[in-house]
Protein backbone atom coordinates (compact mmCIF):
# COMPACT_ATOMS: atom_id res chain seq x y z
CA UNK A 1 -28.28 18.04 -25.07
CA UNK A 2 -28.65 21.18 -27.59
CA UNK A 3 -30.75 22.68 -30.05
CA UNK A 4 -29.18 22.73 -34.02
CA UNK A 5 -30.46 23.48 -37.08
CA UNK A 6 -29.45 23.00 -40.78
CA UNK A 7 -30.38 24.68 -44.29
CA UNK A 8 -30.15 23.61 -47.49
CA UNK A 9 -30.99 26.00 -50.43
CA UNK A 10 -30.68 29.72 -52.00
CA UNK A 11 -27.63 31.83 -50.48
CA UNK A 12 -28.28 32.72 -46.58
CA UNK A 13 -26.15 34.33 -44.13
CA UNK A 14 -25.76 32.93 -40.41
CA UNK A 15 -27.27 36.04 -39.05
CA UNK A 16 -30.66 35.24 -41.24
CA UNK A 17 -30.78 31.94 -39.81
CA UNK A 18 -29.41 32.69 -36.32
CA UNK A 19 -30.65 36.00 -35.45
CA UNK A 20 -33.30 37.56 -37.63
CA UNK A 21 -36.01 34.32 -36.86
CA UNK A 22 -38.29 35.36 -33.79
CA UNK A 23 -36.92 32.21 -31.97
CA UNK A 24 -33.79 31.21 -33.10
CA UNK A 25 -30.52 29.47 -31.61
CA UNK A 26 -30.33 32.60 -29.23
CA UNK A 27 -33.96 32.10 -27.67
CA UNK A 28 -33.59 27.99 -27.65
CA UNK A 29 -30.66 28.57 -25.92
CA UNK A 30 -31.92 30.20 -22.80
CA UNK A 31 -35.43 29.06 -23.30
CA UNK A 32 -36.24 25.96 -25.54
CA UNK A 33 -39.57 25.36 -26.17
CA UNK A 34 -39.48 21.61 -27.53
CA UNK A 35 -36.45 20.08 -25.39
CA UNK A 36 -37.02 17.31 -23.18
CA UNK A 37 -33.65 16.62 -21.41
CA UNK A 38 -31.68 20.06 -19.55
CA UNK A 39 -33.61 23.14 -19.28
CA UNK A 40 -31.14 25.64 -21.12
CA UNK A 41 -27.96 25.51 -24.02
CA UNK A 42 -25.13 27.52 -22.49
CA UNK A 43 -22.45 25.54 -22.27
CA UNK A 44 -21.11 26.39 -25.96
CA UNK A 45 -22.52 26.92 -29.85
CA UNK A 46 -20.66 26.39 -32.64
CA UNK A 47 -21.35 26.91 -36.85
CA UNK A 48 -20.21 25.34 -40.07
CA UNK A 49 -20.23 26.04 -43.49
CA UNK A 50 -18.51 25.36 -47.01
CA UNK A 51 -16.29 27.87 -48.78
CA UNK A 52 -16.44 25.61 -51.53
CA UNK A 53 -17.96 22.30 -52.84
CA UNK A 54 -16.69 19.18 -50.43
CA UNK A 55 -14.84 21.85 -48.31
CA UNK A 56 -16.35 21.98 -44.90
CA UNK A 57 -15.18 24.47 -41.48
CA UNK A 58 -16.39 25.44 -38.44
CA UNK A 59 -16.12 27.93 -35.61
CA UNK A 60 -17.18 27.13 -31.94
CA UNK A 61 -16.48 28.60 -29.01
CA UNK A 62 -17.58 27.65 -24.99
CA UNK A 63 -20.09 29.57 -23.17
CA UNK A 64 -23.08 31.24 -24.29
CA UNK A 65 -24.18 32.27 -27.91
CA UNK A 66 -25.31 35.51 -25.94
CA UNK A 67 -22.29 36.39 -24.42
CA UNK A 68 -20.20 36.44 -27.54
CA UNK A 69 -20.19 40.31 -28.54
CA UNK A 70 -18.22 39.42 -31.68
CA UNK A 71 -20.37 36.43 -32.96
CA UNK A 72 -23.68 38.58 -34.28
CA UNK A 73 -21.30 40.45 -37.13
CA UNK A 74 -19.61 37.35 -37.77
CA UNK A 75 -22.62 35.88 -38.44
CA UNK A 76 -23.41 38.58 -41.26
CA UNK A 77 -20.08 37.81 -42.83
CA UNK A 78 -20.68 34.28 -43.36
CA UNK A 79 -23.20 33.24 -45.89
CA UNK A 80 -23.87 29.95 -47.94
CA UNK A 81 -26.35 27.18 -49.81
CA UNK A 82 -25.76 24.41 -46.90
CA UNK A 83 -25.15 25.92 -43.54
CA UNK A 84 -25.38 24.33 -39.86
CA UNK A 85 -25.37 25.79 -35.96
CA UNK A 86 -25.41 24.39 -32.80
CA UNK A 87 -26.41 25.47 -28.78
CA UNK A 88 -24.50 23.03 -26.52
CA UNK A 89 -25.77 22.01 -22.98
CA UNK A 90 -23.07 19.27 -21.75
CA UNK A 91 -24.21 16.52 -20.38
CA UNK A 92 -22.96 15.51 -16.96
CA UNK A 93 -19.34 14.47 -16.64
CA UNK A 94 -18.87 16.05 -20.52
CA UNK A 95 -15.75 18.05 -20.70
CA UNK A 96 -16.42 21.66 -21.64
CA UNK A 97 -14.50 23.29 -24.49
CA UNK A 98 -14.66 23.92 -28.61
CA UNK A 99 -13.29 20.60 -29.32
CA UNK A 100 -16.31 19.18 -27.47
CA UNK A 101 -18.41 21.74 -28.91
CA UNK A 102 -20.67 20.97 -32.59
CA UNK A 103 -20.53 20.94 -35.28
CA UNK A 104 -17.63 18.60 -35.72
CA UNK A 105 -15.68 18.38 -38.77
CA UNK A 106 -13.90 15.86 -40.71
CA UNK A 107 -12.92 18.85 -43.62
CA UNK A 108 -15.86 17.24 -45.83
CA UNK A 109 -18.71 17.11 -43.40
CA UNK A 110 -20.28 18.60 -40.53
CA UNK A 111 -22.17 16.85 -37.97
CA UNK A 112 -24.21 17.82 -34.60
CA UNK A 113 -25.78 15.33 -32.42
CA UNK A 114 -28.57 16.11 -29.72
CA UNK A 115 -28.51 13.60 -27.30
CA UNK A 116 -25.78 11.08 -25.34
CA UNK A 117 -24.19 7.82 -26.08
CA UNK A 118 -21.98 6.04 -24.35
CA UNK A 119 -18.60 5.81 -25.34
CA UNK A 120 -17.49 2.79 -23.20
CA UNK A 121 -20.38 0.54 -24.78
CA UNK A 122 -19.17 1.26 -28.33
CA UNK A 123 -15.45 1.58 -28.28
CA UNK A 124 -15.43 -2.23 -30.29
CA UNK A 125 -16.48 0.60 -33.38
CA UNK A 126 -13.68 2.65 -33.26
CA UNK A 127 -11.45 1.51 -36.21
CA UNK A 128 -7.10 1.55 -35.10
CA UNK A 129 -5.69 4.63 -35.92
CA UNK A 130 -9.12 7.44 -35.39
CA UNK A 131 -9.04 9.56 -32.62
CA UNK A 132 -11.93 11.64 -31.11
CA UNK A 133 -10.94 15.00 -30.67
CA UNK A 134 -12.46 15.38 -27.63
CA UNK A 135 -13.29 12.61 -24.75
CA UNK A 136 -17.16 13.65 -25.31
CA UNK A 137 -19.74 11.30 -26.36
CA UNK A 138 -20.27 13.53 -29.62
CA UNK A 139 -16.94 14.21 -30.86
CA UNK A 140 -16.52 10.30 -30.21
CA UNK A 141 -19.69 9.82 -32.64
CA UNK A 142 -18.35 12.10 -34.90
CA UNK A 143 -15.12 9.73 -35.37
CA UNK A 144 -17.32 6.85 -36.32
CA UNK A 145 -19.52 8.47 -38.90
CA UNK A 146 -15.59 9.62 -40.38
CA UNK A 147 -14.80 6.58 -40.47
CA UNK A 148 -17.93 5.39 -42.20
CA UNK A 149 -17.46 8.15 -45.02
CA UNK A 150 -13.62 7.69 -45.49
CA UNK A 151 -15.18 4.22 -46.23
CA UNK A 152 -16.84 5.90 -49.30
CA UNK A 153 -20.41 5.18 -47.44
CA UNK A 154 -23.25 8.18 -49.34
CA UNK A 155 -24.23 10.40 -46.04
CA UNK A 156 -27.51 8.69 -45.88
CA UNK A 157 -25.84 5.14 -45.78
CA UNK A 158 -23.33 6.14 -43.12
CA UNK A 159 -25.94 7.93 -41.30
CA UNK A 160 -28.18 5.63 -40.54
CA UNK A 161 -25.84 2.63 -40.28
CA UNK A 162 -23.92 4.40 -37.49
CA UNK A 163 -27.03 4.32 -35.48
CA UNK A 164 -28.17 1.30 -35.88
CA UNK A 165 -24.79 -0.26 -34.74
CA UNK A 166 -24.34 2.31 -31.92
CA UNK A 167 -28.23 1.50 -30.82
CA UNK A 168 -27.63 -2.45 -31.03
CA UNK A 169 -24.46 -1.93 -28.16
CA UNK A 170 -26.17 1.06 -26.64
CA UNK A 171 -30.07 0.92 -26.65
CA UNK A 172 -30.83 3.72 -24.09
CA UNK A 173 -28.67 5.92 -26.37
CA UNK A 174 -30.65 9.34 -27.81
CA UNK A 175 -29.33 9.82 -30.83
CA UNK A 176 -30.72 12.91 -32.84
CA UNK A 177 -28.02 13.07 -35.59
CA UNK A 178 -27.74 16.12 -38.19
CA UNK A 179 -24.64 15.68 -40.83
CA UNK A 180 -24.72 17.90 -43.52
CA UNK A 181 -21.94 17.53 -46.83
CA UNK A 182 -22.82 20.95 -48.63
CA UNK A 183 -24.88 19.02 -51.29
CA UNK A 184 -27.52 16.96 -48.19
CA UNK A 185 -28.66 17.35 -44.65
CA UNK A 186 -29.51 14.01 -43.01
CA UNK A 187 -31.45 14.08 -39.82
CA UNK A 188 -32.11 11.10 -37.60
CA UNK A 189 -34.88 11.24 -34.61
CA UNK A 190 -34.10 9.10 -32.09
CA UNK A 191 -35.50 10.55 -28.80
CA UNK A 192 -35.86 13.81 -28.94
CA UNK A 193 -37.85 16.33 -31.53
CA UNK A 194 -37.19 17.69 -34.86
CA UNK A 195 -38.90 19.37 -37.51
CA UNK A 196 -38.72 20.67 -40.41
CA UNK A 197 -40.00 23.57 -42.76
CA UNK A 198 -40.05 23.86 -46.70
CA UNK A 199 -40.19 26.43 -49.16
CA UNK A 200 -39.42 27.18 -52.38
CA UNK A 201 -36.04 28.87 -51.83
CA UNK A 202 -34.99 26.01 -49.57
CA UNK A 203 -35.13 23.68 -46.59
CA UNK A 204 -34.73 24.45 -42.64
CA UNK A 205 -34.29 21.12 -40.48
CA UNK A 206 -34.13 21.95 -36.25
CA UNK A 207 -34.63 21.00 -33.22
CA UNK A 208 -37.45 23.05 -33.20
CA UNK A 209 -39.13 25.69 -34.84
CA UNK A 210 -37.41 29.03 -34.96
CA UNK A 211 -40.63 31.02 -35.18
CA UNK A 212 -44.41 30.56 -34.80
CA UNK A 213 -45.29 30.84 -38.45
CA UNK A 214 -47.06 28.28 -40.24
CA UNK A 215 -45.34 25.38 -42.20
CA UNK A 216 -43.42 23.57 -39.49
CA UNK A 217 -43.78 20.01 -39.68
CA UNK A 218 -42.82 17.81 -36.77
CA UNK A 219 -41.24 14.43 -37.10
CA UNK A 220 -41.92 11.31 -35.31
CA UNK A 221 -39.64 9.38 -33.54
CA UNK A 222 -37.23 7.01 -34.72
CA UNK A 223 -36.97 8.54 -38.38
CA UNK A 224 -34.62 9.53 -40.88
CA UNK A 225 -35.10 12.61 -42.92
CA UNK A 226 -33.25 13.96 -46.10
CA UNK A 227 -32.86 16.53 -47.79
CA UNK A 228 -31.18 17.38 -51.23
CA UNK A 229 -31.45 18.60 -54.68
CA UNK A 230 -34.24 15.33 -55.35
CA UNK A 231 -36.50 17.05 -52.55
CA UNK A 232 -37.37 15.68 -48.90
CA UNK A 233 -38.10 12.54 -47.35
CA UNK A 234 -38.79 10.88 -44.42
CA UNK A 235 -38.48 7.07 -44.16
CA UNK A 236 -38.61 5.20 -41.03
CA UNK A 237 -35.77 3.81 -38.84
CA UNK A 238 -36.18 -0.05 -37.73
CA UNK A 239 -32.83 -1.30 -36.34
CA UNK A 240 -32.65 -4.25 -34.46
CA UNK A 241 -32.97 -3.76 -31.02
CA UNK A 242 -30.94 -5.83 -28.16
CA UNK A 243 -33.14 -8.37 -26.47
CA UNK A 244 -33.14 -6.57 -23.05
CA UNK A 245 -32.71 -9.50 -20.00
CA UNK A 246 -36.43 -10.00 -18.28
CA UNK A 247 -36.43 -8.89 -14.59
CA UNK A 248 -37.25 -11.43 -12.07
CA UNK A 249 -40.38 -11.04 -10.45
CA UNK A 250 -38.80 -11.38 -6.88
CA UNK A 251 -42.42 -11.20 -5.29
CA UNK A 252 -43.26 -14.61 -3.78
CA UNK A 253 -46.38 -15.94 -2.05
């Protein structure tokens, strides 16, 4: 699982967002507050950004955001009006390296995903000739919302299709989604918490808060939530769901 976080709005550096909030990435990586599956987010942490319009990149790297001695005045050197960071904790059996690692990239999008799928149930949706760049569940999810937006599906569209065809093969999947394409964030809840925080210069969507100010709105479960230069919204998610096998009631008289 992880925590992540995007913003949409007025110029911000990474270190505003990162390291000046009371309990940012660095805290909800040792400590999270909200997280319901794995206790902490060491396993790797990872940014993106968009030097210009449509042009998306990263930077990741394995182990802990507090380890890295260089990462705090990289942070200050990167700034933008759509930005995105990660804190990774693998999942069991998950490879651990960048290319595992969020965000993930596709050169025109970023996305982060908090929570597990698996890959075996949904391989039928990976189109001939995509690759994952890692074997992990979320680079593998990555690959399919490509797909999707090489399609010329809006963010929104490919967003929340994507999880309603991974959820149809894959119902016990948690799927907390944030994609971000320097103009939108879209957020899905699907298992796990998010919330959000507006203001006039902008808007923060997390995992969880990143301080205990006032503002914070938490979102139910099973929504999608985006933001852009029309505002916010939240709208909920009703995919069809598998009809799950009954269990025999072996108990006899």
């Amino acid at each position: 699982m992880c925590r992540h976080f995007a913003w949409l709005g007025d110029l911000r550096s990474l270190d505003e967002l990162i390291f000046t909030p009371s309990y940012g990435l660095p805290k909800q990586a040792a400590r999270p507050r909200w997280q319901q599956i794995e206790l902490v987010n060491l396993d790797g942490f990872g940014v993106g950004w968009f030097p210009s319009p449509a042009n998306a990149t990263n930077y990741r790297k394995t182990g802990s955001i507090l380890a890295d001695p260089d990462f705090p005045e990289f942070a200050r050197s990167i700034s933008g009006n759509c930005l995105i960071g990660a804190v990774r904790g693998a999942s069991p059996g998950m490879p651990i390296e960048e290319a595992a690692t969020a965000p993930f990239t596709n050169g025109r999008a970023l996305l982060s995903l908090n929570g597990h799928v698996n890959v075996g149930l949904n391989l039928l949706l990976l189109d001939a000739g995509y690759q994952p760049e890692s074997t992990c569940d979320a680079a593998f999810l990555a690959t399919l919302l490509w797909q999707r937006l090489d399609r010329g599906q809006p963010l929104e569209e490919a967003v929340a299709g994507l999880l309603e065809d991974v959820i149809a093969l894959d119902p016990l999947a948690c799927l907390n989604m944030l994609a971000v394409d320097g103009a939108s964030i879209v957020a899905t809840t699907w298992a796990e918490t998010l919330c959000y925080r507006t203001g006039p210069d902008g808007v923060l969507i997390a995992s969880e808060p990143h301080d205990d100010g006032p503002g914070w709105i938490r979102v139910p479960d099973r929504r999608i939530v985006v933001a852009d230069a029309q505002g916010l919204r939240v709208r909920e998610l009703t995919p069809a769901l598998p009809v799950m096998p009954a269990v025999p009631d072996l108990i006899s008289d």
